[in-house]
C-alpha atoms as a PDB file:
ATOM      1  CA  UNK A   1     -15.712   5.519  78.843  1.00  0.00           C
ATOM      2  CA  UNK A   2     -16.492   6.371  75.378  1.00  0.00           C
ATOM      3  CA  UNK A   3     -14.343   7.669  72.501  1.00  0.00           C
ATOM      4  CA  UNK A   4     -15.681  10.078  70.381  1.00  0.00           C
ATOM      5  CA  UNK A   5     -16.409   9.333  67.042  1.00  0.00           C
ATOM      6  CA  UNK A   6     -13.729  11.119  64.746  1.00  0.00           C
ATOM      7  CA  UNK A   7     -14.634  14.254  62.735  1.00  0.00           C
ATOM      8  CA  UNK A   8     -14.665  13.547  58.733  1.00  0.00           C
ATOM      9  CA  UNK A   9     -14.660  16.888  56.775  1.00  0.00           C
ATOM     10  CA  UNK A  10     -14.860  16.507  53.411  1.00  0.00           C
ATOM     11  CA  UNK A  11     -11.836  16.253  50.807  1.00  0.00           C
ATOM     12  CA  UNK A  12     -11.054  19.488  49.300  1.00  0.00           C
ATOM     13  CA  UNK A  13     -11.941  19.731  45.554  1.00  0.00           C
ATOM     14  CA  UNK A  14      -9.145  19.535  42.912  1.00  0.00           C
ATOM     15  CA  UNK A  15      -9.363  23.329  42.387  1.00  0.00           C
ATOM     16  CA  UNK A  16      -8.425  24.008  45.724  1.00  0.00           C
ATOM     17  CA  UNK A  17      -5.492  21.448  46.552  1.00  0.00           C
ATOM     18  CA  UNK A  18      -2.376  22.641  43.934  1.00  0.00           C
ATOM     19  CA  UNK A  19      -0.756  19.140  43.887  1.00  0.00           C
ATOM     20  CA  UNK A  20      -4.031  17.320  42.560  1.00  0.00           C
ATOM     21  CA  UNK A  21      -4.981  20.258  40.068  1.00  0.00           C
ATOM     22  CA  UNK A  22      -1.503  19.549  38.183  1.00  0.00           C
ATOM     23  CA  UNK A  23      -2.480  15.537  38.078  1.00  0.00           C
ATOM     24  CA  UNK A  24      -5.641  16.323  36.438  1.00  0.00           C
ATOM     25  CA  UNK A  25      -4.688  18.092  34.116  1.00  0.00           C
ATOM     26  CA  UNK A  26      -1.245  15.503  32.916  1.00  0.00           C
ATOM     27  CA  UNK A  27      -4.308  13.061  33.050  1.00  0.00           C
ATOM     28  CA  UNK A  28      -6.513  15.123  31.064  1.00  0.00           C
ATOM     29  CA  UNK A  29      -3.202  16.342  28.469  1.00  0.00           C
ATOM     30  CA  UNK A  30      -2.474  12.395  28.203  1.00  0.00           C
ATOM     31  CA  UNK A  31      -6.328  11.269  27.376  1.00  0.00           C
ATOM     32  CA  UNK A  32      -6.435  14.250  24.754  1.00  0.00           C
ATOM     33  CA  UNK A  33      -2.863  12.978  23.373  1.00  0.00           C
ATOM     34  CA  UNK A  34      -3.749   8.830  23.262  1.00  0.00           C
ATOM     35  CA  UNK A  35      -7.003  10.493  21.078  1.00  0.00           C
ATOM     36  CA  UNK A  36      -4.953  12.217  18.560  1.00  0.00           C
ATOM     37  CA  UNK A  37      -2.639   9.509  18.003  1.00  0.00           C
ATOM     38  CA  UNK A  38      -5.795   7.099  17.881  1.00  0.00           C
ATOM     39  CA  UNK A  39      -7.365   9.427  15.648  1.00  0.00           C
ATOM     40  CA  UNK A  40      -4.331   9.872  12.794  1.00  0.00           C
ATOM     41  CA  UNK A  41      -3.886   5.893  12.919  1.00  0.00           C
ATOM     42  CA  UNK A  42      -7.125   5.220  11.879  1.00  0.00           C
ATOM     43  CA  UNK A  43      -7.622   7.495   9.605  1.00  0.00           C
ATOM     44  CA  UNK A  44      -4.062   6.354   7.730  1.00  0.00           C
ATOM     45  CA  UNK A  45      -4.347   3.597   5.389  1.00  0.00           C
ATOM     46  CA  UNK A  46      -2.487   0.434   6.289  1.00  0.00           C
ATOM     47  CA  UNK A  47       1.078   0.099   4.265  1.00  0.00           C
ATOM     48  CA  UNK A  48       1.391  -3.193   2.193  1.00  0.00           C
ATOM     49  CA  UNK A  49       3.240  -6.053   3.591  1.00  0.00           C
ATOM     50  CA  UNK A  50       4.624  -6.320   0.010  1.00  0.00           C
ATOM     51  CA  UNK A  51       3.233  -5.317  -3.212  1.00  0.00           C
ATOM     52  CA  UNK A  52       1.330  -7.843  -5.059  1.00  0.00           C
ATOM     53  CA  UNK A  53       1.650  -8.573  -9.084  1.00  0.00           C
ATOM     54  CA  UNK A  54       4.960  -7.334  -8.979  1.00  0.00           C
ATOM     55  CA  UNK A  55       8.262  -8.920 -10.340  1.00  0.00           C
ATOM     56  CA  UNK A  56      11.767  -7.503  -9.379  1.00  0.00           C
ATOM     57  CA  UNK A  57      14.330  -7.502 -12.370  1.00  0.00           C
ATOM     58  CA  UNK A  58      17.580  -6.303 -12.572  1.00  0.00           C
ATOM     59  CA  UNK A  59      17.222  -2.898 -13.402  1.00  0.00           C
ATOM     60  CA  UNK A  60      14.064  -2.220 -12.011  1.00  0.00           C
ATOM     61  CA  UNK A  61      10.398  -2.861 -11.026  1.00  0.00           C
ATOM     62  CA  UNK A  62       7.565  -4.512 -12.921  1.00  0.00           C
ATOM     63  CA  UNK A  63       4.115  -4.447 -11.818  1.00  0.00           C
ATOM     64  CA  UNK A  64       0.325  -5.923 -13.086  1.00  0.00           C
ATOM     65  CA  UNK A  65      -2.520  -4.207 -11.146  1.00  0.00           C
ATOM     66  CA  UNK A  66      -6.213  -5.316 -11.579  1.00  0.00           C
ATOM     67  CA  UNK A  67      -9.241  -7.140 -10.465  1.00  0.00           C
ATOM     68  CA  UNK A  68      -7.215 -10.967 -10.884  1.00  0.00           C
ATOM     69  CA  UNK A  69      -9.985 -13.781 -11.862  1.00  0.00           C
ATOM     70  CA  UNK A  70     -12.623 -11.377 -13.236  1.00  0.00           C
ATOM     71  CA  UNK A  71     -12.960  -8.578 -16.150  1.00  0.00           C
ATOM     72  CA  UNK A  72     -11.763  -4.967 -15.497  1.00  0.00           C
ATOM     73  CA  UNK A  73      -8.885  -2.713 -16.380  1.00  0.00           C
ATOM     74  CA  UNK A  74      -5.327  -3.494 -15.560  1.00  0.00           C
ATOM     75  CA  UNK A  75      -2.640  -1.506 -15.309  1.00  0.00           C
ATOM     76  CA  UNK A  76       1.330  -2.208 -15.935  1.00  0.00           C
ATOM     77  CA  UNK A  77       4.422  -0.570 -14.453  1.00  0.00           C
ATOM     78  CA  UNK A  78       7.901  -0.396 -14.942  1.00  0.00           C
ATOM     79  CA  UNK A  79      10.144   1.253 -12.846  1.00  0.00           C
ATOM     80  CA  UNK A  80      13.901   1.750 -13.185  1.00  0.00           C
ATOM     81  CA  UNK A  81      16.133   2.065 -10.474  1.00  0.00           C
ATOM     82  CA  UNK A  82      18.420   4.347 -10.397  1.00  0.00           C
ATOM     83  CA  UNK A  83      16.173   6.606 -12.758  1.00  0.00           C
ATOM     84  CA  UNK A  84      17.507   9.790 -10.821  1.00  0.00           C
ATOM     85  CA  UNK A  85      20.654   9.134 -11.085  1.00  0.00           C
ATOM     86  CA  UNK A  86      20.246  10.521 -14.873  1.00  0.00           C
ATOM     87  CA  UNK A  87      20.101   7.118 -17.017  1.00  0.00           C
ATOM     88  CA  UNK A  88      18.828   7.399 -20.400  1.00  0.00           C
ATOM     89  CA  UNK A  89      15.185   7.122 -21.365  1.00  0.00           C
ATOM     90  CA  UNK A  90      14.273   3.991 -22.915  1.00  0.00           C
ATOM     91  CA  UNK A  91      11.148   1.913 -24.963  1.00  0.00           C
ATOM     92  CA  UNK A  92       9.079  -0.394 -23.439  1.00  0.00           C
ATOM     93  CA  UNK A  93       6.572  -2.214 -24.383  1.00  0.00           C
ATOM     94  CA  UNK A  94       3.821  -3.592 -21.644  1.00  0.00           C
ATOM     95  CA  UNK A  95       0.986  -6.024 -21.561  1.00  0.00           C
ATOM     96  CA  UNK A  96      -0.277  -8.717 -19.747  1.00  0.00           C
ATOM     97  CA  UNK A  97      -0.528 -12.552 -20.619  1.00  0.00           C
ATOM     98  CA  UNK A  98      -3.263 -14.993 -19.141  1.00  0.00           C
ATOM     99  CA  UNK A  99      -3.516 -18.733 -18.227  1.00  0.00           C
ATOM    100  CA  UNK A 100      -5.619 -21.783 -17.076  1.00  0.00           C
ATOM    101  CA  UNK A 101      -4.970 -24.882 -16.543  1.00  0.00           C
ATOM    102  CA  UNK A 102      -5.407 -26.136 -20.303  1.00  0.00           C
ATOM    103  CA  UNK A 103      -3.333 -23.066 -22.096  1.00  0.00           C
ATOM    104  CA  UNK A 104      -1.311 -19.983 -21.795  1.00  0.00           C
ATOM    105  CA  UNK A 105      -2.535 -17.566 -23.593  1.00  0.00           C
ATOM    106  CA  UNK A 106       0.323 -15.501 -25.955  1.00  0.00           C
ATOM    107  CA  UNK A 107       0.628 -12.156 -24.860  1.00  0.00           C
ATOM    108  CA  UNK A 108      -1.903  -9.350 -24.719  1.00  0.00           C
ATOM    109  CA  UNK A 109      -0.321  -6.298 -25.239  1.00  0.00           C
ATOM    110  CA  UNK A 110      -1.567  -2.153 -23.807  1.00  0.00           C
ATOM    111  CA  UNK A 111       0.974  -0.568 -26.082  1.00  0.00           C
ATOM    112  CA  UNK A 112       4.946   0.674 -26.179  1.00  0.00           C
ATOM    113  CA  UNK A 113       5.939   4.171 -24.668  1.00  0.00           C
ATOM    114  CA  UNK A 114       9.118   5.983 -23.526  1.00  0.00           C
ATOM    115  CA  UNK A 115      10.067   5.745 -20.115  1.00  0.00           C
ATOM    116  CA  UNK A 116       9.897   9.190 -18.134  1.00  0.00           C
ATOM    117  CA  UNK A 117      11.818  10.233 -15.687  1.00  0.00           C
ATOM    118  CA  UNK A 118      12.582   6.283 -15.506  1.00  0.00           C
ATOM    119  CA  UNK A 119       8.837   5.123 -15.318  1.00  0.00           C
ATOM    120  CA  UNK A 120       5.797   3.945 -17.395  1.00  0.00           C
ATOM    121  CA  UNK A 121       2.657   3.104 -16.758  1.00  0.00           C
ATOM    122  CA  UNK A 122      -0.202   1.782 -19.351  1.00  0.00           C
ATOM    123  CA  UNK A 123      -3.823   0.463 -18.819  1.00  0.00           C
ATOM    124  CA  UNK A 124      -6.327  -1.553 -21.082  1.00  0.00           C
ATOM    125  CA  UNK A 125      -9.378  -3.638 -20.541  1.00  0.00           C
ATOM    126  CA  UNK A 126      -8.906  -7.649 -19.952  1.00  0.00           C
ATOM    127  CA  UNK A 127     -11.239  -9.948 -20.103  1.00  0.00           C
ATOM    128  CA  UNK A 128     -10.554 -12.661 -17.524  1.00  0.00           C
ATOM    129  CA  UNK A 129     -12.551 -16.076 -16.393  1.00  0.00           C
ATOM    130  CA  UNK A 130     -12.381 -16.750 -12.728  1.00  0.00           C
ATOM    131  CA  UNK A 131     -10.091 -19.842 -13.221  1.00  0.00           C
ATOM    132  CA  UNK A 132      -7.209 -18.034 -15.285  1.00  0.00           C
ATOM    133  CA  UNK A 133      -4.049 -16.139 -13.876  1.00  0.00           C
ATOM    134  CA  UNK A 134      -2.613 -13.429 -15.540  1.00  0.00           C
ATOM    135  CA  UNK A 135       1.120 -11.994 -15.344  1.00  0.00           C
ATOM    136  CA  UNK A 136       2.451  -8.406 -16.774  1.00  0.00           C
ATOM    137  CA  UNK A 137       4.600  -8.464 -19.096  1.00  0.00           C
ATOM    138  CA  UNK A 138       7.480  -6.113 -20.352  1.00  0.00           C
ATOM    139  CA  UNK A 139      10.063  -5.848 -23.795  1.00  0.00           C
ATOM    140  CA  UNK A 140      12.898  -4.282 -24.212  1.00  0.00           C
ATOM    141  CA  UNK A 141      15.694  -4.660 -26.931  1.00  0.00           C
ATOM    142  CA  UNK A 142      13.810  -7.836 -28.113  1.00  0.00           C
ATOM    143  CA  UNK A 143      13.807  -9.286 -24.385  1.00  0.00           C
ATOM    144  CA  UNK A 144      10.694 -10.035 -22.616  1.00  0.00           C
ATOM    145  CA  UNK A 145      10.348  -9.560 -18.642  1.00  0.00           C
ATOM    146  CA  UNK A 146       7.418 -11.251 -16.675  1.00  0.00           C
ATOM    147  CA  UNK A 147       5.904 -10.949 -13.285  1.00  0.00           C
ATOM    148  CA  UNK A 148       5.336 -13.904 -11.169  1.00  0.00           C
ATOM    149  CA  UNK A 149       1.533 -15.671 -11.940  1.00  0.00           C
ATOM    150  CA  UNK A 150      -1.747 -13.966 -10.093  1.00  0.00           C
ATOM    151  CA  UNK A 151      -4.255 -16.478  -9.708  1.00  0.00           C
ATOM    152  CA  UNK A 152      -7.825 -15.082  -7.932  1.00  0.00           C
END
């Protein structure tokens, strides 16, 4: 005796089965979701771990920006903490100072301005050798703040 062979009809299509038309589209809603987040991560810069050139002091921030170990323009910053909290404007003077391993150089300085709204920021043109570090600077009150060394 022989068994017949059983009958295969073909699956329905998506469209017509309710259950499977509402998985597609999650599936398809999740795909379009993982490329929008994909999208807006690469397209934001990476943070910095820390900032580099930058010395904490006690009442505030003090940076040195600029291609280290070659000539360009650098910048210095000095921030004050606490600057919304309404403390006075002050003076500062900022600059930069270089080294190797034979001499530290004496200061190099971008000028002296007025904090505002408890920053500063000034720029000038250094001329660097690819062995020498460089620090920012920063007076106040006849005090001078530095930054840790840069080396390239």
């Amino acid at each position: 005796m022989s068994v017949p062979a059983p009958r295969r009809t073909p699956a329905a299509s998506p469209a017509h089965r309710p259950d499977a038309r509402r998985r597609v589209r999650r599936a398809f809603v999740a795909a379009a979701a993982l490329c929008l987040v994909a999208a807006t991560a690469a397209a934001a810069p990476p943070a910095p771990a820390a900032p580099t050139g930058c010395g904490d002091l006690v009442r505030g921030q003090l940076c040195l920006r600029g291609p280290v170990g070659s000539d360009g323009t650098y910048t210095a910053t000095y921030r004050r903490h606490g600057a919304a909290a309404g403390l006075r404007e002050i003076p500062v003077r900022l600059g930069y100072q270089r080294k190797n391993t034979r001499i530290t150089a004496f200061p190099g300085w971008f000028g002296t301005r007025w904090t505002r709204h408890g920053a500063v920021t000034l720029s000038g043109r250094v001329e660097m050798l690819a062995d020498e570090c460089i620090r920012g600077v920063m007076e106040h009150a006849e005090t001078v703040y530095v930054t840790k060394w840069s080396c390239g």
